[in-house]
Protein backbone atom coordinates (compact mmCIF):
# COMPACT_ATOMS: atom_id res chain seq x y z
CA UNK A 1 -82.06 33.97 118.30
CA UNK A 2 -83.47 33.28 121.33
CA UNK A 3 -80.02 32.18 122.85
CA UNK A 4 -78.81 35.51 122.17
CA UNK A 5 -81.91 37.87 123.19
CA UNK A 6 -81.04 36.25 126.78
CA UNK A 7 -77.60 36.54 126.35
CA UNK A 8 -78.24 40.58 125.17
CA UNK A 9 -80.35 40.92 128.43
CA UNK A 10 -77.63 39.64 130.58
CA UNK A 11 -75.00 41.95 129.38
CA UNK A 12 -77.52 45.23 129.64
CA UNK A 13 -78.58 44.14 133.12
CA UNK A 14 -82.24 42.67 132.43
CA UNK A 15 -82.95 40.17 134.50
CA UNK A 16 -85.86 37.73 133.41
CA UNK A 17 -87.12 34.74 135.74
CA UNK A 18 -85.22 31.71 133.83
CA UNK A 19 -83.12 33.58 131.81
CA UNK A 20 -80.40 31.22 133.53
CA UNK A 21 -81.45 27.79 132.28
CA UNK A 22 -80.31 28.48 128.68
CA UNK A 23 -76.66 28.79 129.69
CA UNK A 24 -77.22 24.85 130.31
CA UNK A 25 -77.05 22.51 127.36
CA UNK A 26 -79.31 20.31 128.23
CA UNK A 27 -81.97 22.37 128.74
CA UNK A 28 -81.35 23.78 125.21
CA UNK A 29 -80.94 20.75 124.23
CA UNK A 30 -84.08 19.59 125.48
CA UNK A 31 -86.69 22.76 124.44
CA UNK A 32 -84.87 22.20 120.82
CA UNK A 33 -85.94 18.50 121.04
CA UNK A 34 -88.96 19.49 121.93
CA UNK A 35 -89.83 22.18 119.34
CA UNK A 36 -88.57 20.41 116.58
CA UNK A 37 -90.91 17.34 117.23
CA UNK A 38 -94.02 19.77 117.42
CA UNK A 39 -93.35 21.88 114.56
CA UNK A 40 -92.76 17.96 112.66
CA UNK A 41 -95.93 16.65 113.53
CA UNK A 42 -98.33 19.60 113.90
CA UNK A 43 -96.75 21.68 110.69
CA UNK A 44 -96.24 18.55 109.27
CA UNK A 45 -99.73 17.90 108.69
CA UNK A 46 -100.09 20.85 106.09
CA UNK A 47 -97.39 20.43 104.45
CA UNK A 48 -98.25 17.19 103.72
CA UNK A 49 -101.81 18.16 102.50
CA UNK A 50 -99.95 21.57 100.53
CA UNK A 51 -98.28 18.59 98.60
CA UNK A 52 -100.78 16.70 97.71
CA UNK A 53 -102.62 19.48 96.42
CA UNK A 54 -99.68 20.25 94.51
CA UNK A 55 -100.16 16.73 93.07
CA UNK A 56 -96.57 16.09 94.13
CA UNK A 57 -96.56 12.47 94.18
CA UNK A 58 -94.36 9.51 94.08
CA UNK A 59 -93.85 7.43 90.74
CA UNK A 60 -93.17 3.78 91.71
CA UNK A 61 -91.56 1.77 89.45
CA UNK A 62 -92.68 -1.72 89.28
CA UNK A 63 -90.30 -3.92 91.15
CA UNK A 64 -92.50 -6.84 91.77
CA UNK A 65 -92.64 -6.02 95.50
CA UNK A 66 -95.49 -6.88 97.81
CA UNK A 67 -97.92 -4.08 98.52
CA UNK A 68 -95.55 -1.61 96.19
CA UNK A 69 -97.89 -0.30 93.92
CA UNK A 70 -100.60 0.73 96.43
CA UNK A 71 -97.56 3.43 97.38
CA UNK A 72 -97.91 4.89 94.10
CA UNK A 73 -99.24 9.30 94.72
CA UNK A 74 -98.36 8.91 98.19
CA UNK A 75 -96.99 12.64 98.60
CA UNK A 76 -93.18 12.89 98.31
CA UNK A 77 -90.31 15.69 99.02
CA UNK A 78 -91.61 15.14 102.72
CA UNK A 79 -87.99 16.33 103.65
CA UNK A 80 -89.29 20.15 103.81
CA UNK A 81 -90.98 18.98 106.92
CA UNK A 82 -87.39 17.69 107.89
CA UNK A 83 -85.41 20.47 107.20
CA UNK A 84 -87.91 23.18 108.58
CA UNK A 85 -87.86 21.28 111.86
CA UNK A 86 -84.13 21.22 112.24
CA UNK A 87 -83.44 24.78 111.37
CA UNK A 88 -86.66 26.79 113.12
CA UNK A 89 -85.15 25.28 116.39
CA UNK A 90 -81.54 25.80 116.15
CA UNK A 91 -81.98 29.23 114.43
CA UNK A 92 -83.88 30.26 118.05
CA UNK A 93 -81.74 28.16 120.79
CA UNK A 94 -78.43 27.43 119.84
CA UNK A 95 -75.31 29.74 119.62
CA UNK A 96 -75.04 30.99 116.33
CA UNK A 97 -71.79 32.00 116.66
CA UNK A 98 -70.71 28.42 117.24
CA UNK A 99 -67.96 27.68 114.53
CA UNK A 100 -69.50 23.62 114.52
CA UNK A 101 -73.38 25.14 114.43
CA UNK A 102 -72.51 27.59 111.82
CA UNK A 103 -70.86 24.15 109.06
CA UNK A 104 -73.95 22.57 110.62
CA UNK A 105 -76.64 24.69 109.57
CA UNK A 106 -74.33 25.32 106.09
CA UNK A 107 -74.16 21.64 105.77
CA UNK A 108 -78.07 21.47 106.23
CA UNK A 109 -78.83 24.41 103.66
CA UNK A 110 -76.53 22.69 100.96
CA UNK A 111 -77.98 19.20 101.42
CA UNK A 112 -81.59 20.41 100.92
CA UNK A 113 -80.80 22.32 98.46
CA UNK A 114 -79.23 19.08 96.00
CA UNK A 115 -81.90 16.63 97.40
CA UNK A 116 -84.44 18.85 96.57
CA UNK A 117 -82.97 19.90 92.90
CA UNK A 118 -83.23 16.03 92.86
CA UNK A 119 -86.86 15.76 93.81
CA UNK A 120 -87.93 18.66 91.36
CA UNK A 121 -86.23 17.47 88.63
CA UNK A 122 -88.06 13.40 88.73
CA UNK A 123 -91.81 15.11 90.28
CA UNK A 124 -92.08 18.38 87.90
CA UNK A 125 -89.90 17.11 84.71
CA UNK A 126 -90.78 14.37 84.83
CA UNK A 127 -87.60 12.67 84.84
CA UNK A 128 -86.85 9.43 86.63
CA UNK A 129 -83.24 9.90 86.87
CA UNK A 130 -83.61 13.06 88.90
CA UNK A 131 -79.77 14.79 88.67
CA UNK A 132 -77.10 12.78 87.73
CA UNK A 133 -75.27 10.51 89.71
CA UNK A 134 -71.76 12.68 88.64
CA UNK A 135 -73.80 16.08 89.52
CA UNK A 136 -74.82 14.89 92.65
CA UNK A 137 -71.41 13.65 93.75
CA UNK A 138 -69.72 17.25 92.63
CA UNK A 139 -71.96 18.98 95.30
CA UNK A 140 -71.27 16.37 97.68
CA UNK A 141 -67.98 16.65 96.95
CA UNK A 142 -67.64 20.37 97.05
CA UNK A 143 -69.64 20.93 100.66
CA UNK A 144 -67.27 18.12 101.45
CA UNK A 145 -64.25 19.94 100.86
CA UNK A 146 -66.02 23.28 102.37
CA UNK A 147 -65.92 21.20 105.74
CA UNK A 148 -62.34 19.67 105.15
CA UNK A 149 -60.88 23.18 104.48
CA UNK A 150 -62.61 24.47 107.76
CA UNK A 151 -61.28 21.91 109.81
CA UNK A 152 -57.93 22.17 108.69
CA UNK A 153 -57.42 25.66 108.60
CA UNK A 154 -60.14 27.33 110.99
CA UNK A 155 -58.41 28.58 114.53
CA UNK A 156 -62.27 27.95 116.44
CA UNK A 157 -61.84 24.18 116.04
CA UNK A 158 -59.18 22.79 118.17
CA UNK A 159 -58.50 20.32 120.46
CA UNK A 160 -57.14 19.91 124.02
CA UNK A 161 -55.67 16.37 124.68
CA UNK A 162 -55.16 16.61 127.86
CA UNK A 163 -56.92 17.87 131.20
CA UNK A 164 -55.96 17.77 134.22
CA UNK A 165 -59.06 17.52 137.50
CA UNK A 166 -59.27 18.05 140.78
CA UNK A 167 -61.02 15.38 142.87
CA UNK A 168 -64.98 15.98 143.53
CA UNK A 169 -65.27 19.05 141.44
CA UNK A 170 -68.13 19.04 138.53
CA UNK A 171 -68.52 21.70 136.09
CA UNK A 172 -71.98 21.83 134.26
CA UNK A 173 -71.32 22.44 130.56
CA UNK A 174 -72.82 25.47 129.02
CA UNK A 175 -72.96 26.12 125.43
CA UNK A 176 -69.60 28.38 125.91
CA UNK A 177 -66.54 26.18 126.05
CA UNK A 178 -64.41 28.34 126.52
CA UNK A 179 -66.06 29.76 129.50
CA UNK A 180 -66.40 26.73 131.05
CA UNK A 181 -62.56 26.19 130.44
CA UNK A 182 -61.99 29.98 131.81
CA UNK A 183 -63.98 28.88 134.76
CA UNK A 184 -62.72 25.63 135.57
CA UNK A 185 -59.15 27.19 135.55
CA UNK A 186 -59.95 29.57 137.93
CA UNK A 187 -61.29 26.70 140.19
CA UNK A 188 -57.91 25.34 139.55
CA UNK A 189 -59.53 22.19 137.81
CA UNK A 190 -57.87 22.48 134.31
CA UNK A 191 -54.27 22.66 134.04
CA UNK A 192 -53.17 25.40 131.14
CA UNK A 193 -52.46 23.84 127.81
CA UNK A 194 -52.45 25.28 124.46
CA UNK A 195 -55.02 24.25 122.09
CA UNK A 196 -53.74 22.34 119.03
CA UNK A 197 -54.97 21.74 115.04
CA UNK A 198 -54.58 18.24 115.11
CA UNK A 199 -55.46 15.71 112.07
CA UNK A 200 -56.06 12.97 115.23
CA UNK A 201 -59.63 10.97 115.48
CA UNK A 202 -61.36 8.77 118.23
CA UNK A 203 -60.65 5.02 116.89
CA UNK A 204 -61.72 2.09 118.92
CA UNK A 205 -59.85 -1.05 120.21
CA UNK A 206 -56.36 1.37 121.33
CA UNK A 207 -55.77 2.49 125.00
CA UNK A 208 -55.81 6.07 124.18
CA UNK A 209 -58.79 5.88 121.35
CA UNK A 210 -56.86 7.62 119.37
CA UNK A 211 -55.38 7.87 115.86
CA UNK A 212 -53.68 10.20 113.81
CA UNK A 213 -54.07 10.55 109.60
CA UNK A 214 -49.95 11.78 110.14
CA UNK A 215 -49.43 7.73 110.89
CA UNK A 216 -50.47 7.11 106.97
CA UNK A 217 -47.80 9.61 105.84
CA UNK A 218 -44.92 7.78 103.99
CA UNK A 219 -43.37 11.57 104.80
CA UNK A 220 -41.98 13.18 106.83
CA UNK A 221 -41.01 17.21 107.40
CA UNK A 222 -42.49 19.83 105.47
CA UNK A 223 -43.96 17.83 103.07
CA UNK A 224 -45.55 15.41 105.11
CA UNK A 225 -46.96 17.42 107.00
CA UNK A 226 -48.90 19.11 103.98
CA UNK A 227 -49.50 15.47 103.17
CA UNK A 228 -51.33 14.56 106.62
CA UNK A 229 -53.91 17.37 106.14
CA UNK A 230 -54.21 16.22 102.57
CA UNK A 231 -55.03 12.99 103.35
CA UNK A 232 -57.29 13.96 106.59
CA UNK A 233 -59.04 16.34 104.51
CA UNK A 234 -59.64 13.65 101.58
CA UNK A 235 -61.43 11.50 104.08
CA UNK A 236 -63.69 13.67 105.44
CA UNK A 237 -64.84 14.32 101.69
CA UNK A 238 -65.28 10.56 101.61
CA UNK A 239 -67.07 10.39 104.50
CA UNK A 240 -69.44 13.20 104.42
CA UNK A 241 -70.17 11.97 100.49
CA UNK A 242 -70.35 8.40 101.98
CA UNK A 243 -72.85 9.01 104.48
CA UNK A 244 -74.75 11.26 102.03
CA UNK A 245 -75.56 8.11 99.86
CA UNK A 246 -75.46 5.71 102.06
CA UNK A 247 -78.94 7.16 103.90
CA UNK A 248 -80.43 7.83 100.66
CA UNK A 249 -79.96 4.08 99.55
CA UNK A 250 -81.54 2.98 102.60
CA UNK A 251 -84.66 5.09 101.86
CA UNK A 252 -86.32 2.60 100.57
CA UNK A 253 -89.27 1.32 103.14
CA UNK A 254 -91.38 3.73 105.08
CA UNK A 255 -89.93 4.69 107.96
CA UNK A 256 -86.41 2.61 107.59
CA UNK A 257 -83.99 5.60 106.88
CA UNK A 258 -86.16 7.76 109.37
CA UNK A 259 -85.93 5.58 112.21
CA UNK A 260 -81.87 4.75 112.05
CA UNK A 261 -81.53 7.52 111.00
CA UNK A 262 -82.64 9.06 114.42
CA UNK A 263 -81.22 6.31 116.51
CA UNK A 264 -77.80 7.56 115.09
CA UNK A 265 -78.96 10.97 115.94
CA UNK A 266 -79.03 10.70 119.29
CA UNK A 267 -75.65 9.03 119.79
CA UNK A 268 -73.92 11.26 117.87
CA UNK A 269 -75.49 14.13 119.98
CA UNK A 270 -74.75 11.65 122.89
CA UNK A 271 -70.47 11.85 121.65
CA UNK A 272 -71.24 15.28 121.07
CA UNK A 273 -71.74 16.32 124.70
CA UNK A 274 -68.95 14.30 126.28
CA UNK A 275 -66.41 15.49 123.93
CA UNK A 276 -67.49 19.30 124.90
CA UNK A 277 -67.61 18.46 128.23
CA UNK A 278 -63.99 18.65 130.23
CA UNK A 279 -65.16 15.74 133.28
CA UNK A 280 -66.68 13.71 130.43
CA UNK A 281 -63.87 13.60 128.39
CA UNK A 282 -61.26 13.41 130.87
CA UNK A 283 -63.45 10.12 132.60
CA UNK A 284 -63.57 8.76 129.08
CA UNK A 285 -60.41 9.62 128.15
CA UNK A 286 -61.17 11.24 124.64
CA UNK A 287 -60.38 14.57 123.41
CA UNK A 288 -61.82 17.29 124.66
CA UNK A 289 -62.91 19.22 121.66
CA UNK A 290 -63.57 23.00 122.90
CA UNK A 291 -67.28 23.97 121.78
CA UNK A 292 -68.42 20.64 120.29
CA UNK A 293 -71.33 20.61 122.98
CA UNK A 294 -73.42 22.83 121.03
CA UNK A 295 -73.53 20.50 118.33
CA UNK A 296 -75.75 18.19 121.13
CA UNK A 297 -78.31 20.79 120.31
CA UNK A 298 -78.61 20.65 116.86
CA UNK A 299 -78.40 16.72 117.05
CA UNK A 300 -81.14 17.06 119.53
CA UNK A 301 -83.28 19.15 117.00
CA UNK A 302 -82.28 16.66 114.20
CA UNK A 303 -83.58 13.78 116.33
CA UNK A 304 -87.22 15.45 117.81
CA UNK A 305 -87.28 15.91 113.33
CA UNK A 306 -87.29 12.62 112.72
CA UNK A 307 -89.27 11.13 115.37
CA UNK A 308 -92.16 13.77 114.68
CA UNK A 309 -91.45 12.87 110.63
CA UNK A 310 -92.14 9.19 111.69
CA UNK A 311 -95.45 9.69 112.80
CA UNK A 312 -96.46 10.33 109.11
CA UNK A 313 -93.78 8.02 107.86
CA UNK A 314 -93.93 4.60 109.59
CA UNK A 315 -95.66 1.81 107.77
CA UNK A 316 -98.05 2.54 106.09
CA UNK A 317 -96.26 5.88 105.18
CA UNK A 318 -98.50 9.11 104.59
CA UNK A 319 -95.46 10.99 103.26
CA UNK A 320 -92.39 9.98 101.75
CA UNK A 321 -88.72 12.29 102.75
CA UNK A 322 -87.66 12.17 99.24
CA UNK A 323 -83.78 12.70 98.52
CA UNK A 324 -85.46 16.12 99.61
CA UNK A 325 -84.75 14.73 102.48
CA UNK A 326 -82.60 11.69 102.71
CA UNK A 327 -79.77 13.09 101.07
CA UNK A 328 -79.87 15.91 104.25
CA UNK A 329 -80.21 13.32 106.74
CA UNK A 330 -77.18 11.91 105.89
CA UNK A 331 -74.93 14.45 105.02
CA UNK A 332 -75.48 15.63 108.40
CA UNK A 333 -74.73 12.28 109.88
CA UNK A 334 -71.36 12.72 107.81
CA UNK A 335 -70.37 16.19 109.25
CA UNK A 336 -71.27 15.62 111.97
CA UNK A 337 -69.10 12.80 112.69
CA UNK A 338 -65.90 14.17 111.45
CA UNK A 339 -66.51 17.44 113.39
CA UNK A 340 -66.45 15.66 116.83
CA UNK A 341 -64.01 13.08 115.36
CA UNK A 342 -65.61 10.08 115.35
CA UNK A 343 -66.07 9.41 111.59
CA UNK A 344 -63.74 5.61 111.69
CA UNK A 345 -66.95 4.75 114.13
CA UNK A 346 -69.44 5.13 111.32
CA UNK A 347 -69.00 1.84 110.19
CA UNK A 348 -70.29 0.32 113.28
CA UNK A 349 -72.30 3.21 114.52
CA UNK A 350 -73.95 3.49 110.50
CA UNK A 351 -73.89 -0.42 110.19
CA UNK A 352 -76.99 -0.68 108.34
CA UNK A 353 -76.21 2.42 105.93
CA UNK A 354 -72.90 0.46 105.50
CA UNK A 355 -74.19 -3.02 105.24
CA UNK A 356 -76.79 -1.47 102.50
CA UNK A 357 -74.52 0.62 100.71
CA UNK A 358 -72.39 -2.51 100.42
CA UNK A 359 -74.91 -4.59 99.45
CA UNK A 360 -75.60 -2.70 96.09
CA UNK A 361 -71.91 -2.26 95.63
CA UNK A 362 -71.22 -6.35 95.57
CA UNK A 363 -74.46 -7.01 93.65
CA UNK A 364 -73.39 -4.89 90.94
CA UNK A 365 -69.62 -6.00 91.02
CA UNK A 366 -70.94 -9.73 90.91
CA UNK A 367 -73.70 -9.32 88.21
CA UNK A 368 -70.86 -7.92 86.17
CA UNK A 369 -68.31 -10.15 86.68
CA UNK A 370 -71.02 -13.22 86.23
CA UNK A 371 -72.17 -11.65 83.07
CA UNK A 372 -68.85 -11.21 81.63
CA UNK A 373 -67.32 -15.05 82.70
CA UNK A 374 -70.64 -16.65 81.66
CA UNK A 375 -72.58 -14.69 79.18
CA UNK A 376 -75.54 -14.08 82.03
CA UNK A 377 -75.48 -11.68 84.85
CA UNK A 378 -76.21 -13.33 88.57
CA UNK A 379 -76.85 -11.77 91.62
CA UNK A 380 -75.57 -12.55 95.59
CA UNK A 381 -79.02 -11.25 97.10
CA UNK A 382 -82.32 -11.46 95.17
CA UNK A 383 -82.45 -7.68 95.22
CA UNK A 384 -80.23 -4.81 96.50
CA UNK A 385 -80.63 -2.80 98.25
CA UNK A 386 -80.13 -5.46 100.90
CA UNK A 387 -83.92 -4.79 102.63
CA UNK A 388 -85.60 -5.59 99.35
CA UNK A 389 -83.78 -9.00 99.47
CA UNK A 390 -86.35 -9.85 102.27
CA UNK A 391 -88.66 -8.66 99.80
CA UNK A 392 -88.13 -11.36 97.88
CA UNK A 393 -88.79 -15.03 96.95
CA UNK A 394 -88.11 -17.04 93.75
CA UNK A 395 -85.49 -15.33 92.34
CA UNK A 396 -82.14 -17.03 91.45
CA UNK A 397 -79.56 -15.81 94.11
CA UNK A 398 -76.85 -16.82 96.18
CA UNK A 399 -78.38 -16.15 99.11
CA UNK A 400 -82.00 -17.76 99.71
CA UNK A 401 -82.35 -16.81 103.30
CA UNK A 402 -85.28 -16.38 104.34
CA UNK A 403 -87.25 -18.53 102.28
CA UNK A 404 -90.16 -16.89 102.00
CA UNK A 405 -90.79 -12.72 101.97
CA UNK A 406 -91.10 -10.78 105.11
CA UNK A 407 -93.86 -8.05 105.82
CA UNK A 408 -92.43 -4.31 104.82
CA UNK A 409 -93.40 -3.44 108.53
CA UNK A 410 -91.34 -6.45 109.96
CA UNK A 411 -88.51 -5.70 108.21
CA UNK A 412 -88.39 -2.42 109.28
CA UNK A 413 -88.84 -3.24 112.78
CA UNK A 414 -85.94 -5.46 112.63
CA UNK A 415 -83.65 -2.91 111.49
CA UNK A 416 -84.52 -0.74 113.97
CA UNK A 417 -83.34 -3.16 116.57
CA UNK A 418 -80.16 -4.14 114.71
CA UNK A 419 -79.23 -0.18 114.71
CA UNK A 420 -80.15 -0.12 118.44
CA UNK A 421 -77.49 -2.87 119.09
CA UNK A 422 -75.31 -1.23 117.14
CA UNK A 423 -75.63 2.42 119.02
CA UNK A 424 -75.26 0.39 122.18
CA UNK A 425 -72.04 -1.53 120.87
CA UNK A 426 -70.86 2.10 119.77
CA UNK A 427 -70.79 3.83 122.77
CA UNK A 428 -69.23 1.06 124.82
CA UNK A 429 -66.21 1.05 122.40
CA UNK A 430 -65.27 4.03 124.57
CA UNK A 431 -64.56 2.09 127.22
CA UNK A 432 -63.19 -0.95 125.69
CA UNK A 433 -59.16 -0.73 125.97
């Protein structure tokens, strides 16, 4: 809202000192960072004291986990404090007319909105279950498909694959794309090509970092090319759905899912700036995706969240995000991804979502199989999701390593580091040919 007061003043002739700075996207970037970590940690503080006197507390089940039980009434749903400083921020610095802030903010809304049907249902009914696992992958699903169909079919989100530069000419990018492109043409920097809907993504490990969903076709024509939107469009379902979970599994130790969670943050709004950048993306040789810069904003408002959440969250946790707020974090993660085309990075990039996610998936598929060949179920870790196996010590698994349980803080700590390895190994893929 902000954004466009200044923008209104411009066109009517007001002139206020500083106006200028918020045509740069790093200094929105920045003031949204900023914002978003004090309204976490300063608003956060009643909030968290509204909730407990709402009594809204967690119910721990009994897992046989060190120090588990003392968690039990810590106040939960602490994803309100999430989701208020996300949207307060973008709502007053970022371009609203932004096609990618708009699914962004929609993807937000809708995410809250199941996580915290979730939460209400387990805290004020008193069910455990919370919605069911079908319910919850319908609205996934459907917000999924909301972003799939604007992909495919919206004329604001487009790509240019190639640009052409002039030597020792930098443009700074502003949250406009297509004024920067307007610009730089005049300067004679860009080269005019048409924008094109294209079903291509950044892949790493290939000289252009590039691949296209058409490749998986076995058609050709007409009818394959319905097919390669059908099948581009099924994996961003996947993915955002994917993601979705995958965060929400992970929530499991206080501050675990907070912490990577932000560390993927801030590449993603990293990816997000080059690819909406025409220097960056030519240097790098990725696509230039007109507009995608603003979505370095949001990430940047998504990322001061977290780190402001964390203050209350790390170990020992005074609040808990609830899927309130786990089930958000992730689903942005998801669209986020496929909206600057890097979703086949995830895997790498989301390593510990991915390594946890498939962690449950094997120790169910095993205790199943086990149970059915010899009458009694057995596990490959001693619990899953994989950061309670450090939990752990006694039980009967295939793994045994480490011997003895780890401090909840330690662990913690340790995935933090292995995500920070893994944002670094991310972001040199780019250059790696």
């Amino acid at each position: 809202m902000i954004y466009h007061l200044i923008e209104y003043l411009k066109e009517i002739g007001i002139d206020i000192p500083g106006q200028g700075l918020f045509g740069y996207l790093s200094f929105r970037a920045i003031i949204s960072f900023t914002t978003a970590l004090l309204i976490s940690i300063f608003a956060g503080r009643r909030i968290i004291r509204w909730i407990q006197r709402k009594q809204i507390g967690e119910e721990i089940r009994d897992l046989g986990l060190e120090g588990q039980m003392q968690k039990k009434g810590t106040p939960t749903m602490g994803g309100i404090i999430i989701f208020l400083s996300i949207i307060v921020p973008v709502l007053l610095f970022a371009d609203l007319t932004n096609i990618y802030t708009i699914l962004l903010i929609v993807s937000t809304i809708w995410f809250f909105i199941i996580g915290f049907a979730d939460d209400y249902i387990k805290v004020f009914r008193k069910n455990k279950e919370g919605m069911s696992e079908k319910g919850k992958l319908i609205a996934q699903g459907v917000l999924g498909l909301v972003i799939a169909l604007a992909v495919c079919f919206s004329d604001d989100i487009v790509v240019r694959e190639k640009v052409n530069l002039q030597d020792n000419i930098a443009i700074e990018a502003t949250s406009d794309s297509t004024s920067i492109a307007a610009a730089a043409g005049i300067a004679g920097v860009v080269e005019n090509h048409d924008v094109i809907k294209s079903t291509k993504t950044t892949i790493p490990f290939i000289k252009s970092h590039e691949f296209d969903y058409k490749w998986l076709s076995p058609f050709k024509g007409k009818f394959g090319w319905y097919c390669k939107w059908a099948i581009y469009m099924l994996m961003i379902i996947i993915v955002i759905t994917a993601c979705s979970n995958g965060v929400n599994l992970t929530d499991g130790m206080d501050g675990l899912a907070t912490g990577t969670s932000a560390i993927v943050g801030v590449v993603l709004g990293i990816f997000a700036w080059l690819s909406g950048n025409i220097l960056n993306a030519e240097y790098l040789n990725i696509m230039y995706i007109p507009g995608s810069g603003e979505i370095a904003v949001f990430m940047s408002a998504f990322v001061g969240a977290l780190i402001g959440f964390l203050w209350y969250n790390s170990f020992p946790a005074q609040v808990f995000m609830g899927d309130t707020g786990s089930l958000m974090l992730g689903g942005i993660i998801g669209v986020c991804a496929v909206l600057i085309r890097k979703e086949l990075l995830l895997p790498i990039l989301c390593g510990i979502f991915f390594v946890e996610s498939l962690s449950v998936i094997m120790q169910r598929f095993y205790f199943k199989y086990t149970k059915k060949k010899y009458g009694e179920g057995r596990r490959i870790f001693r619990m899953a999701p994989l950061h309670h196996h450090y939990q752990k010590e006694g039980v009967p698994a295939l793994i045994q390593w480490p011997k003895k349980a780890l401090p909840e803080a330690k662990i913690v700590t340790r995935f933090w580091i292995c995500g920070m390895i893994l944002a670094v190994i991310t972001i040199a893929l780019l250059k790696i040919r």
